[in-house]
PDB file of N, CA and C in Angstrom:
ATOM      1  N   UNK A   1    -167.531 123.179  84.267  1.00  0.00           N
ATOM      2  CA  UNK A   1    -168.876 123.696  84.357  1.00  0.00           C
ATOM      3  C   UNK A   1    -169.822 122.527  84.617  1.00  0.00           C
ATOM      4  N   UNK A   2    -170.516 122.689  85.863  1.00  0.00           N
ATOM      5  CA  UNK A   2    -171.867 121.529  85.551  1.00  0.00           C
ATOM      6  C   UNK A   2    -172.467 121.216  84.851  1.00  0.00           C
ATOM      7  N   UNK A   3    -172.847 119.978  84.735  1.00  0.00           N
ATOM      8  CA  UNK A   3    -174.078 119.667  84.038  1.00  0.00           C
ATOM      9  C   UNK A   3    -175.226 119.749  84.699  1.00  0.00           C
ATOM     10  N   UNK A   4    -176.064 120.864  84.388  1.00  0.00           N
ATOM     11  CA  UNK A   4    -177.326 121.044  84.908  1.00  0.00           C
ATOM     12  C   UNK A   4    -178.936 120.744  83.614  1.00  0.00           C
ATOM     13  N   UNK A   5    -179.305 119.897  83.895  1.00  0.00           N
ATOM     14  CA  UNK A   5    -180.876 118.828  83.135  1.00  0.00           C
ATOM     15  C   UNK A   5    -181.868 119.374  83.997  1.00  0.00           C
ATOM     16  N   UNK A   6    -182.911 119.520  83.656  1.00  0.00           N
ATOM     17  CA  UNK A   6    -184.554 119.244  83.970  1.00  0.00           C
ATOM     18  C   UNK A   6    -184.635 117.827  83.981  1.00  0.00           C
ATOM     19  N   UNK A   7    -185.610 117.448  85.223  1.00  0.00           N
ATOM     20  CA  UNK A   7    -186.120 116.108  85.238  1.00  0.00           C
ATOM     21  C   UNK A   7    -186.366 115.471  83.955  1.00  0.00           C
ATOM     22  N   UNK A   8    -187.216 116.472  83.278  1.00  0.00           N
ATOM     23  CA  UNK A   8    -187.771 115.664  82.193  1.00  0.00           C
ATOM     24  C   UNK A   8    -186.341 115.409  80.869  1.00  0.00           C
ATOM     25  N   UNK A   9    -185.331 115.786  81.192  1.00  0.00           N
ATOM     26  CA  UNK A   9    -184.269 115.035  80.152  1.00  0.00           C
ATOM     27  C   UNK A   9    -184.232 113.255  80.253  1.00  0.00           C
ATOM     28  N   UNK A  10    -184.740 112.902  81.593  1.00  0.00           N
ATOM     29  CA  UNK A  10    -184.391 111.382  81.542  1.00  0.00           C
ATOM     30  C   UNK A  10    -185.667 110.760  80.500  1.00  0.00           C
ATOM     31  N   UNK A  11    -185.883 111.265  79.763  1.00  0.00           N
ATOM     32  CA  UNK A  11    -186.884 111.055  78.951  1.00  0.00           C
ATOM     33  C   UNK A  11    -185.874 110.174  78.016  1.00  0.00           C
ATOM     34  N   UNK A  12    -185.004 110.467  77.774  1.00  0.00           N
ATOM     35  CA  UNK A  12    -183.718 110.083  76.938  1.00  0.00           C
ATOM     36  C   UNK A  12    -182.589 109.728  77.902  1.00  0.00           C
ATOM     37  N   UNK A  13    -182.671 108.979  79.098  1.00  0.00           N
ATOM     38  CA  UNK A  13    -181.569 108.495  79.845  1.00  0.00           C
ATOM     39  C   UNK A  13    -180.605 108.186  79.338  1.00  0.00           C
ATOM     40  N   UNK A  14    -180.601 107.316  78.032  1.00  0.00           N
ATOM     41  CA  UNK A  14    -179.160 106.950  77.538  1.00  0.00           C
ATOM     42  C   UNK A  14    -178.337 108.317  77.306  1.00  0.00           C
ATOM     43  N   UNK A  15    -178.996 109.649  76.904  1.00  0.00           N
ATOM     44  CA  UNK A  15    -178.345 110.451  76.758  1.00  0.00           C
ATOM     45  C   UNK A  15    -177.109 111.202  77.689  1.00  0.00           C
ATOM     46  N   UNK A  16    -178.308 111.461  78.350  1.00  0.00           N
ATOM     47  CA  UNK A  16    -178.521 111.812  80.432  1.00  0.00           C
ATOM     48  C   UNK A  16    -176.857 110.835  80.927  1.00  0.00           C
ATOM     49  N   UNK A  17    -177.137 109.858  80.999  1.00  0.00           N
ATOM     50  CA  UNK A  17    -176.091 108.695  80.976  1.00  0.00           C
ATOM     51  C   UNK A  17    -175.156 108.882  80.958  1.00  0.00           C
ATOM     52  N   UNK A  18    -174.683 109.136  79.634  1.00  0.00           N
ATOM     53  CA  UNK A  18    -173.720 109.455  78.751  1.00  0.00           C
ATOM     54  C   UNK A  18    -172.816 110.640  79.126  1.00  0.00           C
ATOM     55  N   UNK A  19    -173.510 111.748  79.433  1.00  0.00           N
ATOM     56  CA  UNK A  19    -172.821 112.880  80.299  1.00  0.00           C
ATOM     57  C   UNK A  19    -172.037 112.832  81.390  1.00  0.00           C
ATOM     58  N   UNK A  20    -172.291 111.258  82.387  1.00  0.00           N
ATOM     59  CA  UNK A  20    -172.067 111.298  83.587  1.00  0.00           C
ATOM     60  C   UNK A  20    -170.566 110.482  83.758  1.00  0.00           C
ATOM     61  N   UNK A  21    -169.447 111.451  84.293  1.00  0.00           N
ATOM     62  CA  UNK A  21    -168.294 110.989  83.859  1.00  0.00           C
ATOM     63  C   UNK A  21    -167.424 111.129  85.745  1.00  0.00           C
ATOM     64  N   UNK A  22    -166.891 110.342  85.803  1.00  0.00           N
ATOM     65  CA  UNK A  22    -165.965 110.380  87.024  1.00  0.00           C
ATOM     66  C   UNK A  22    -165.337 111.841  86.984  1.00  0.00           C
ATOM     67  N   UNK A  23    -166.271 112.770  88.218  1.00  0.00           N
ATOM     68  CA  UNK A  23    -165.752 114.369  88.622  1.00  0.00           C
ATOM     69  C   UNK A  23    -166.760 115.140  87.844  1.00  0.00           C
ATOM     70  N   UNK A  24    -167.493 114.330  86.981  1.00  0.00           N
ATOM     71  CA  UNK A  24    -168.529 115.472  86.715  1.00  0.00           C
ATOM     72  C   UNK A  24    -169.792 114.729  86.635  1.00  0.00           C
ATOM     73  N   UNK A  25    -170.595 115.046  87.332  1.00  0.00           N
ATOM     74  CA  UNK A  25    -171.886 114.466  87.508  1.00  0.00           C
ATOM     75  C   UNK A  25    -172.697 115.387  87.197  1.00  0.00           C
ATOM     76  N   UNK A  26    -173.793 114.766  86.443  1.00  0.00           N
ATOM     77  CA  UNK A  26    -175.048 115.589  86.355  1.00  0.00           C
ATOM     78  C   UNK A  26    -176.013 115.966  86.933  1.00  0.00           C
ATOM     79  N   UNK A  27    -176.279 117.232  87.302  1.00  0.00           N
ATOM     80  CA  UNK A  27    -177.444 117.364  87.926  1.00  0.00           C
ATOM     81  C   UNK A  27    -178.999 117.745  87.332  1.00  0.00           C
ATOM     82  N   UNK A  28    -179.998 117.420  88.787  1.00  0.00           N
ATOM     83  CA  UNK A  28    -181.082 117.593  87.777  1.00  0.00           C
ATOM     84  C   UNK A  28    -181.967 118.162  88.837  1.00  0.00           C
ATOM     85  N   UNK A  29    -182.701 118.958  87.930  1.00  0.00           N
ATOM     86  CA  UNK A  29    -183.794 120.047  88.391  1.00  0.00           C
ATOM     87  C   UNK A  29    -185.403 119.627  88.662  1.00  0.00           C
ATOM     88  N   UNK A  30    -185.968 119.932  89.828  1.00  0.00           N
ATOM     89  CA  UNK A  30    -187.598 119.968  89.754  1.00  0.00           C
ATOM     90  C   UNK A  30    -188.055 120.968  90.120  1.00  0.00           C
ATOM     91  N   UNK A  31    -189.323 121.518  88.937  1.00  0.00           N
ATOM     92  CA  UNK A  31    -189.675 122.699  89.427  1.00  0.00           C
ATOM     93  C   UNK A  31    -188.515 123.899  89.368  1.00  0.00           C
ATOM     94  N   UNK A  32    -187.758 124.024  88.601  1.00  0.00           N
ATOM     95  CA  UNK A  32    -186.424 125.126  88.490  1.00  0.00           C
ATOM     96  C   UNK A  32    -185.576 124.613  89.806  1.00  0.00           C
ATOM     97  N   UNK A  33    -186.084 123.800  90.819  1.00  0.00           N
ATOM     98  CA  UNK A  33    -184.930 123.857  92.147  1.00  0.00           C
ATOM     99  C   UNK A  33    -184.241 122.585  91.753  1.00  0.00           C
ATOM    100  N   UNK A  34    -182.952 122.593  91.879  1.00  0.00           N
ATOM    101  CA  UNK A  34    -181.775 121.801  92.430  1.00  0.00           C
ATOM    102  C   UNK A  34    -182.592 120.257  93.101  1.00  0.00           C
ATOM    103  N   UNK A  35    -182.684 119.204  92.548  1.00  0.00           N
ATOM    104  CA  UNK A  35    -183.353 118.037  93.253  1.00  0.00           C
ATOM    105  C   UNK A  35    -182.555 116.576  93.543  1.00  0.00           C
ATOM    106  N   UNK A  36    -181.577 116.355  92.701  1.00  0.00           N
ATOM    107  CA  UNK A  36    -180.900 115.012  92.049  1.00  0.00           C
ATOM    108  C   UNK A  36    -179.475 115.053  91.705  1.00  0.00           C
ATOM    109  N   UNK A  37    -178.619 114.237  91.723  1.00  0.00           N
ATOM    110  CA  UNK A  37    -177.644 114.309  91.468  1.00  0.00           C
ATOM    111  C   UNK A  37    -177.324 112.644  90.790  1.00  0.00           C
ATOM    112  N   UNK A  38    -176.472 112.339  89.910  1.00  0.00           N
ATOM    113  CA  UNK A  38    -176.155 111.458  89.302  1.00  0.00           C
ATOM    114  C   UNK A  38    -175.042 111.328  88.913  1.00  0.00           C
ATOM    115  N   UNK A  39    -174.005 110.309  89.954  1.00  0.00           N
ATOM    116  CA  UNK A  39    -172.534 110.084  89.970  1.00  0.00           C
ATOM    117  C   UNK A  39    -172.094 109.314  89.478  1.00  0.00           C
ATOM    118  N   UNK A  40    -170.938 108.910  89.000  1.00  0.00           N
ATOM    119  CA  UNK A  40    -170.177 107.635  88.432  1.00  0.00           C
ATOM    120  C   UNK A  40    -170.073 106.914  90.302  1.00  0.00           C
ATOM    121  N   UNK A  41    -170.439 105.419  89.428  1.00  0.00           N
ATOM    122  CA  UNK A  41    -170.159 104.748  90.787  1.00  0.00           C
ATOM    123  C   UNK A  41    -168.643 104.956  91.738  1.00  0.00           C
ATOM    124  N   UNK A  42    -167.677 105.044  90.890  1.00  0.00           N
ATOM    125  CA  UNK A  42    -165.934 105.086  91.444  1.00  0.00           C
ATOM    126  C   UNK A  42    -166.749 106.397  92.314  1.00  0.00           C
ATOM    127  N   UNK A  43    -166.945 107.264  91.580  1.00  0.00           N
ATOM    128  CA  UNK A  43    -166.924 108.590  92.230  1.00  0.00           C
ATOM    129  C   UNK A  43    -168.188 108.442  93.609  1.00  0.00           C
ATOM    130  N   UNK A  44    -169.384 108.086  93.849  1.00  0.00           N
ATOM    131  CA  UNK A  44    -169.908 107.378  94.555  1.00  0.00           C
ATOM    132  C   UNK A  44    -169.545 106.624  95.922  1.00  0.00           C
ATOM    133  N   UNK A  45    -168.592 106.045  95.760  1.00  0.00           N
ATOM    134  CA  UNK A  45    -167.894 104.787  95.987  1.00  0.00           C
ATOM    135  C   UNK A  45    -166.689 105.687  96.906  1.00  0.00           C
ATOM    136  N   UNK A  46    -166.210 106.548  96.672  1.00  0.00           N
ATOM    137  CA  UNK A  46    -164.967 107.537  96.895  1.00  0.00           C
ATOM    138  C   UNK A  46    -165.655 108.702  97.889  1.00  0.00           C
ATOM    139  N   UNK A  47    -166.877 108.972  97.770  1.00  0.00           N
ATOM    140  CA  UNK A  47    -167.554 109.855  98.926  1.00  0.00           C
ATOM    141  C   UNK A  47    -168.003 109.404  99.622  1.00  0.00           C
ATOM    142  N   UNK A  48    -168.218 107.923  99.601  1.00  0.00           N
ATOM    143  CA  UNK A  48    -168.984 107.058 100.776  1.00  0.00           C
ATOM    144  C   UNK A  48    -167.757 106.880 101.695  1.00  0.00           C
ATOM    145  N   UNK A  49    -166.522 106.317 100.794  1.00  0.00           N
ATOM    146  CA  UNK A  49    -165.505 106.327 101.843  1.00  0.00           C
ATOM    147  C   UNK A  49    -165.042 107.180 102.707  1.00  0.00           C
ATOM    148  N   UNK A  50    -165.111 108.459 101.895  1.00  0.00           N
ATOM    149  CA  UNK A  50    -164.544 109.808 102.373  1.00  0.00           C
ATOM    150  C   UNK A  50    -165.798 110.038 103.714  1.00  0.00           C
ATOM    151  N   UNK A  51    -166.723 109.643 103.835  1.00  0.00           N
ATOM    152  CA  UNK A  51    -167.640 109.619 104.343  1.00  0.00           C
ATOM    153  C   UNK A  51    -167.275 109.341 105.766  1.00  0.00           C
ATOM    154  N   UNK A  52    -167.197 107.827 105.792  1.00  0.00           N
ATOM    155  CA  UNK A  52    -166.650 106.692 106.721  1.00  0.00           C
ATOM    156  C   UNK A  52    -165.057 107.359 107.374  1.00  0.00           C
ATOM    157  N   UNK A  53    -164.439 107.294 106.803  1.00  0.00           N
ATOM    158  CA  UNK A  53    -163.408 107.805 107.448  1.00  0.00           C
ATOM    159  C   UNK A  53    -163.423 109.397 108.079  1.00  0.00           C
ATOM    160  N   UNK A  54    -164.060 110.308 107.600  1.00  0.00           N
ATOM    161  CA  UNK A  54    -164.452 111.066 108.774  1.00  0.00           C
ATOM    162  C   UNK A  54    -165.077 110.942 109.922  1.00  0.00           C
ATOM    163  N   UNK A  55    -165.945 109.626 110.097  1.00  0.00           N
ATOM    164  CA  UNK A  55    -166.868 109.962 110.744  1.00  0.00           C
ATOM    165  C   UNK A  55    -166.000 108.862 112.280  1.00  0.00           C
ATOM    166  N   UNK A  56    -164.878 107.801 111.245  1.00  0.00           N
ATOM    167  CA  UNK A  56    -163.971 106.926 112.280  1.00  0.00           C
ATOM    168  C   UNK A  56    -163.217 108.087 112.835  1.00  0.00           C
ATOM    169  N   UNK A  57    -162.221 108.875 112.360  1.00  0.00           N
ATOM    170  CA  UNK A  57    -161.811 110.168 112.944  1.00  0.00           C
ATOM    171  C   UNK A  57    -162.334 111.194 113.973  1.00  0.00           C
ATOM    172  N   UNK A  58    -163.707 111.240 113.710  1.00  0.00           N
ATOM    173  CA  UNK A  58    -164.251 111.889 114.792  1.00  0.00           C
ATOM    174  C   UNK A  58    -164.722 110.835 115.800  1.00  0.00           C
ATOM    175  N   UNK A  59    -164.712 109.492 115.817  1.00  0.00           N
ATOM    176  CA  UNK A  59    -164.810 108.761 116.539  1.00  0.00           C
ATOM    177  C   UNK A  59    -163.715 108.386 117.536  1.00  0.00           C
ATOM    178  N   UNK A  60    -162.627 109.161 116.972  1.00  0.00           N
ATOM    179  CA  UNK A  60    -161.259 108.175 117.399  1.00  0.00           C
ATOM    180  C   UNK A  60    -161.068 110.166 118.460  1.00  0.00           C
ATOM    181  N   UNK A  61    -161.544 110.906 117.840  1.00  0.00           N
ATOM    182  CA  UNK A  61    -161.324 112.225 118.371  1.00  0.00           C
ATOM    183  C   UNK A  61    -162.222 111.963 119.988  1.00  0.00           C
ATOM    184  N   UNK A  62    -163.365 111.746 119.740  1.00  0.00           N
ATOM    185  CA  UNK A  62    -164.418 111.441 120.780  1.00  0.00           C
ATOM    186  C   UNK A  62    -163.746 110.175 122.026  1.00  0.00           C
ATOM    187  N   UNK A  63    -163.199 109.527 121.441  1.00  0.00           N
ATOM    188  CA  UNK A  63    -162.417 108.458 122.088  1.00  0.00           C
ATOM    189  C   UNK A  63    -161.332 109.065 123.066  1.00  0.00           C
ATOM    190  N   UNK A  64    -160.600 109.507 122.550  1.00  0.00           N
ATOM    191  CA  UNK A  64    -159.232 110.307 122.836  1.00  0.00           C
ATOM    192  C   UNK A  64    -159.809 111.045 124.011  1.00  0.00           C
ATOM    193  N   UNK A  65    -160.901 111.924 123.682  1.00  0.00           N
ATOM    194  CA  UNK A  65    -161.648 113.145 125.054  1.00  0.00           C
ATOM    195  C   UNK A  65    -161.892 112.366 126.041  1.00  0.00           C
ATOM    196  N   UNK A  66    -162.883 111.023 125.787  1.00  0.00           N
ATOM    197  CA  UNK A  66    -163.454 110.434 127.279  1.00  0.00           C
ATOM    198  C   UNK A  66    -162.293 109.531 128.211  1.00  0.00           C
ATOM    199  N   UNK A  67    -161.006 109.674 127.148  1.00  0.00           N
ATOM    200  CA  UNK A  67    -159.744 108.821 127.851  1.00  0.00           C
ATOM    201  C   UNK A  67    -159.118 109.831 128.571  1.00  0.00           C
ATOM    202  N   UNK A  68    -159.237 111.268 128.035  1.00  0.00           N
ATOM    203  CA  UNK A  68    -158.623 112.198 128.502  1.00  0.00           C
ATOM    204  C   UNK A  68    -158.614 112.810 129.707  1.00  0.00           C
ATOM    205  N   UNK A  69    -160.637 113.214 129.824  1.00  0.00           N
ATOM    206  CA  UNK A  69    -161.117 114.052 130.541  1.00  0.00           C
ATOM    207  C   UNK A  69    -162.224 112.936 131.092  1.00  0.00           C
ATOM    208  N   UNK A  70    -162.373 111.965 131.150  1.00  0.00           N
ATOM    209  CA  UNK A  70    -163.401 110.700 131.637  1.00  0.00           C
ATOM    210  C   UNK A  70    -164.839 110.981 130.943  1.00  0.00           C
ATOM    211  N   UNK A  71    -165.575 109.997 131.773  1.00  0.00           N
ATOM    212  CA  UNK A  71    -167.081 110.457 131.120  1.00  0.00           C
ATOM    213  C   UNK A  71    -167.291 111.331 131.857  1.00  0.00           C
ATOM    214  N   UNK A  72    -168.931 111.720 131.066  1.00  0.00           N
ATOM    215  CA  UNK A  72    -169.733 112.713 132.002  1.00  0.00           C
ATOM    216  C   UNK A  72    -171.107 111.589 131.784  1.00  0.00           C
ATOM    217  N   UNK A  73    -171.929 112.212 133.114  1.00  0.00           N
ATOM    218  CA  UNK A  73    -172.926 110.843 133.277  1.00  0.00           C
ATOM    219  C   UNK A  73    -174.112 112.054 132.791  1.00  0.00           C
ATOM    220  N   UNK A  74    -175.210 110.863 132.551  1.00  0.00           N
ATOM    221  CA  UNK A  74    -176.771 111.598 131.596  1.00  0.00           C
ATOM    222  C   UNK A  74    -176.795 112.514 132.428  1.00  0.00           C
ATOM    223  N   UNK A  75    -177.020 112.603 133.870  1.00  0.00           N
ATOM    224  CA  UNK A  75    -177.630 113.630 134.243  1.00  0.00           C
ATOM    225  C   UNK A  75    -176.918 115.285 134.040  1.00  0.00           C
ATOM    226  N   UNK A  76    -175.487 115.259 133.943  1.00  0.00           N
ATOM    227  CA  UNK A  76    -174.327 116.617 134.298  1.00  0.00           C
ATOM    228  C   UNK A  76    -174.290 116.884 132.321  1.00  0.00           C
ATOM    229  N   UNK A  77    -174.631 115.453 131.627  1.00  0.00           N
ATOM    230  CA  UNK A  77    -174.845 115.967 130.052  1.00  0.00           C
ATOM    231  C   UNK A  77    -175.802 117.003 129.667  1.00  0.00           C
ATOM    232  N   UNK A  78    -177.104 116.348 130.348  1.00  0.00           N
ATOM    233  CA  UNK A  78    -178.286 116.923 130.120  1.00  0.00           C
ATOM    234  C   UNK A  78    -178.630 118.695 130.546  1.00  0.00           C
ATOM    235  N   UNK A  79    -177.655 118.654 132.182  1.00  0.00           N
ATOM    236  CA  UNK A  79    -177.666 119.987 132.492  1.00  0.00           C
ATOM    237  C   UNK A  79    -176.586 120.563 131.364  1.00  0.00           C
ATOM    238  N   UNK A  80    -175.566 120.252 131.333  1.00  0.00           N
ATOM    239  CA  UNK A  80    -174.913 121.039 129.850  1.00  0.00           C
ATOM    240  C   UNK A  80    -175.567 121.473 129.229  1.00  0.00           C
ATOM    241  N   UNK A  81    -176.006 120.271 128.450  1.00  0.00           N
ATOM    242  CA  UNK A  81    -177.115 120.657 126.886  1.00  0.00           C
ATOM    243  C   UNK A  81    -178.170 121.526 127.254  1.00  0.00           C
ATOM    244  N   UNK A  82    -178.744 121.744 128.462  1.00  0.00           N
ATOM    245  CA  UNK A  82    -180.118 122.760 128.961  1.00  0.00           C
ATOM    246  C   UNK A  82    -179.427 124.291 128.781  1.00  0.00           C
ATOM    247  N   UNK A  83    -178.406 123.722 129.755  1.00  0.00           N
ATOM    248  CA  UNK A  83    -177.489 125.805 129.993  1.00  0.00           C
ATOM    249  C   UNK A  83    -176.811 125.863 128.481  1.00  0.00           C
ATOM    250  N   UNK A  84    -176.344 124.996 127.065  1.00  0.00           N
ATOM    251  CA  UNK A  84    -176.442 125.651 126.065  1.00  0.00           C
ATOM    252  C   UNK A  84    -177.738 126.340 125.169  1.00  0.00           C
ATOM    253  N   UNK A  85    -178.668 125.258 125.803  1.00  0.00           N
ATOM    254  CA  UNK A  85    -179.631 125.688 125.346  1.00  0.00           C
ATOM    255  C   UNK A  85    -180.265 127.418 125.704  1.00  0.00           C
ATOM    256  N   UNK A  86    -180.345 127.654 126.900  1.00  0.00           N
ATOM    257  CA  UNK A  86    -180.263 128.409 127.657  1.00  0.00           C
ATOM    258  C   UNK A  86    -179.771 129.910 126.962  1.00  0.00           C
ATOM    259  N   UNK A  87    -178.800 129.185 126.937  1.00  0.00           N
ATOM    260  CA  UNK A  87    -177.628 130.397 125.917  1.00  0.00           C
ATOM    261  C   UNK A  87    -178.163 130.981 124.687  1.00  0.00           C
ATOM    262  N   UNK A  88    -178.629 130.257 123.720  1.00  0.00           N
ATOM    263  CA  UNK A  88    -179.220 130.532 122.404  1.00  0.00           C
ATOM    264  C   UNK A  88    -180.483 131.704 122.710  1.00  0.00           C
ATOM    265  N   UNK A  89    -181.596 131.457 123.747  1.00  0.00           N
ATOM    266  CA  UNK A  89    -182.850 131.675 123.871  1.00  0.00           C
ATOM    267  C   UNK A  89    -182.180 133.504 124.427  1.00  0.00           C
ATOM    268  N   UNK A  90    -181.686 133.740 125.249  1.00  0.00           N
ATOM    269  CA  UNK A  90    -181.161 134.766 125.764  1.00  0.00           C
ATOM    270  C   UNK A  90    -180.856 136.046 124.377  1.00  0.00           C
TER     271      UNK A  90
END
């Protein structure tokens, strides 16, 4: 179950603190909405990576296409991106 705080618990951070455990992080509220989140660094540290390595993967995916199928130059991109655009408005 989450830990869900109001802003104003960090009134007592050491407490706040104390809750925040590798896989369960606390969250915190402004105004009743969802605002903050507060991670253990490992855990931190483990989504940044998870981060990075998706984003090399889709890099290495993007790589793979323009080796595949060559480039496309600004101008034949741009008409793409117009006629998807195109598509939506319809």
């Amino acid at each position: 179950m989450p830990k869900i705080l109001k802003l104003s618990a960090l009134r007592n951070y050491s407490e706040v603190l104390d809750e925040v455990k590798p896989g369960h992080p606390v969250y915190l509220t402004k105004n009743g909405e969802g605002r903050y989140v507060i991670l253990d660094l490992e855990e931190y540290d483990s989504l940044k990576q998870g981060l990075w390595q998706r984003q090399f993967a889709e890099l290495d995916d993007s790589v793979r296409a323009v080796e595949r199928y060559g480039w496309v130059d600004e101008e034949k991109a741009e008409a793409l991106l117009d006629g998807l655009a195109g598509d939506d408005e319809a």
